[in-house]
C-alpha atoms as a PDB file:
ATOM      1  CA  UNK A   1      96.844 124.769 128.894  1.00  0.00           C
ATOM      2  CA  UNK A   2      97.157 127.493 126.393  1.00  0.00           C
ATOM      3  CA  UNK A   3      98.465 125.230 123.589  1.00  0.00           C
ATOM      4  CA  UNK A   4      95.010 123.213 123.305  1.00  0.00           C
ATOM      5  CA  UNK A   5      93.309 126.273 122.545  1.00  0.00           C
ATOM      6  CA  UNK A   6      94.856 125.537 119.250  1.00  0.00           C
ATOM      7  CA  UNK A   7      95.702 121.982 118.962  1.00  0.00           C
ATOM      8  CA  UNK A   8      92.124 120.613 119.595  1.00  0.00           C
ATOM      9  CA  UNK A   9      90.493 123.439 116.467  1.00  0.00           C
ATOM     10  CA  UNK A  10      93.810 121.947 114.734  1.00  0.00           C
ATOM     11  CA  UNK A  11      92.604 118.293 115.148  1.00  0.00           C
ATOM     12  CA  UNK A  12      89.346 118.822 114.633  1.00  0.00           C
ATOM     13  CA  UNK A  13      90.083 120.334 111.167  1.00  0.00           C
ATOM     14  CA  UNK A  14      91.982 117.631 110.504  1.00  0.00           C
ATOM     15  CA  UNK A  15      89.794 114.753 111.343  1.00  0.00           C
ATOM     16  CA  UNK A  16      86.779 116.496 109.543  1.00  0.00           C
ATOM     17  CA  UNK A  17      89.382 116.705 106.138  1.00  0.00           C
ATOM     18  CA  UNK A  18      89.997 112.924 106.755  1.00  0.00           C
ATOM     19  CA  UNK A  19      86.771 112.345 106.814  1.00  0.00           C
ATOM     20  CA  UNK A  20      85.551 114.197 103.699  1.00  0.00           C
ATOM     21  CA  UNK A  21      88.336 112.514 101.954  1.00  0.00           C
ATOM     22  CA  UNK A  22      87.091 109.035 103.563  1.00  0.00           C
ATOM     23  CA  UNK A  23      83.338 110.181 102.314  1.00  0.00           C
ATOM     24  CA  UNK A  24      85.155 111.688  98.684  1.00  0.00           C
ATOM     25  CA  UNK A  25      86.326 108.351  98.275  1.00  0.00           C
ATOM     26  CA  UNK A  26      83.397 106.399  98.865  1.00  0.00           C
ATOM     27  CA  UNK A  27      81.436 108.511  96.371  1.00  0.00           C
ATOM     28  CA  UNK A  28      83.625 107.763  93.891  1.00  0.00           C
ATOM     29  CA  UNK A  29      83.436 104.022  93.592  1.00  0.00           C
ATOM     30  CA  UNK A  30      86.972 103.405  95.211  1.00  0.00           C
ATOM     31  CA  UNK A  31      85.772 100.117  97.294  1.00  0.00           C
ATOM     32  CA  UNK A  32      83.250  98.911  94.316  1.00  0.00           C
ATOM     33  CA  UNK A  33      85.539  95.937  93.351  1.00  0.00           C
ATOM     34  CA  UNK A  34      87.620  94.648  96.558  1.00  0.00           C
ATOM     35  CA  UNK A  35      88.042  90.901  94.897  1.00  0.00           C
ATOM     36  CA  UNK A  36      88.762  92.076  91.209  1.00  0.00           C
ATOM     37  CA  UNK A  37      92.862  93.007  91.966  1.00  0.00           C
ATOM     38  CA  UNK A  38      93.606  89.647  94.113  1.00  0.00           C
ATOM     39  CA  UNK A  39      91.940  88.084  91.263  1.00  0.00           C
ATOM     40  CA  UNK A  40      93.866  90.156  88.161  1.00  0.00           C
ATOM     41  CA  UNK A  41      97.239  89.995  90.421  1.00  0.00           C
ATOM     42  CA  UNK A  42      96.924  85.917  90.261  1.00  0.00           C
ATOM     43  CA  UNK A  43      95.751  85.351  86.763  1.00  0.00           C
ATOM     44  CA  UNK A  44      97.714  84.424  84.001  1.00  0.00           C
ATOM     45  CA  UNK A  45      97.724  86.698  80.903  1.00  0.00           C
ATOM     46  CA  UNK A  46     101.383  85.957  79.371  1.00  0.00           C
ATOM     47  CA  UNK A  47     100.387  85.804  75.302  1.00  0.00           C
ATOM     48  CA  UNK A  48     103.814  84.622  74.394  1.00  0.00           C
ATOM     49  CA  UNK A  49     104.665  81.537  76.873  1.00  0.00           C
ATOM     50  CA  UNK A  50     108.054  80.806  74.903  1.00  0.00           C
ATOM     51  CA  UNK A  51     109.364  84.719  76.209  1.00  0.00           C
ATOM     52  CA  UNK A  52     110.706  83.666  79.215  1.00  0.00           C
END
């Protein structure tokens, strides 16, 4: 019983630093563009086609 006298501060902290990173993250335009990189991963941009 002594133990979650630390663990639960311990998880607390860390949920609260996931969340500022989740929050960080946001802020900073990471989910602007979810359809861009399926749509850059597919397309073709090979200048030489005879380099094969």
């Amino acid at each position: 019983m002594n133990m979650l006298v630390y663990l639960i501060p311990i998880a607390l902290f860390m949920g609260g630093l996931g969340l500022a990173a989740f929050l960080w993250s946001l802020k900073s335009g990471q989910y602007d563009d979810l359809e861009g990189a399926s749509w850059r991963v597919i397309a073709d941009d090979d200048t030489d086609p005879t380099a094969t």
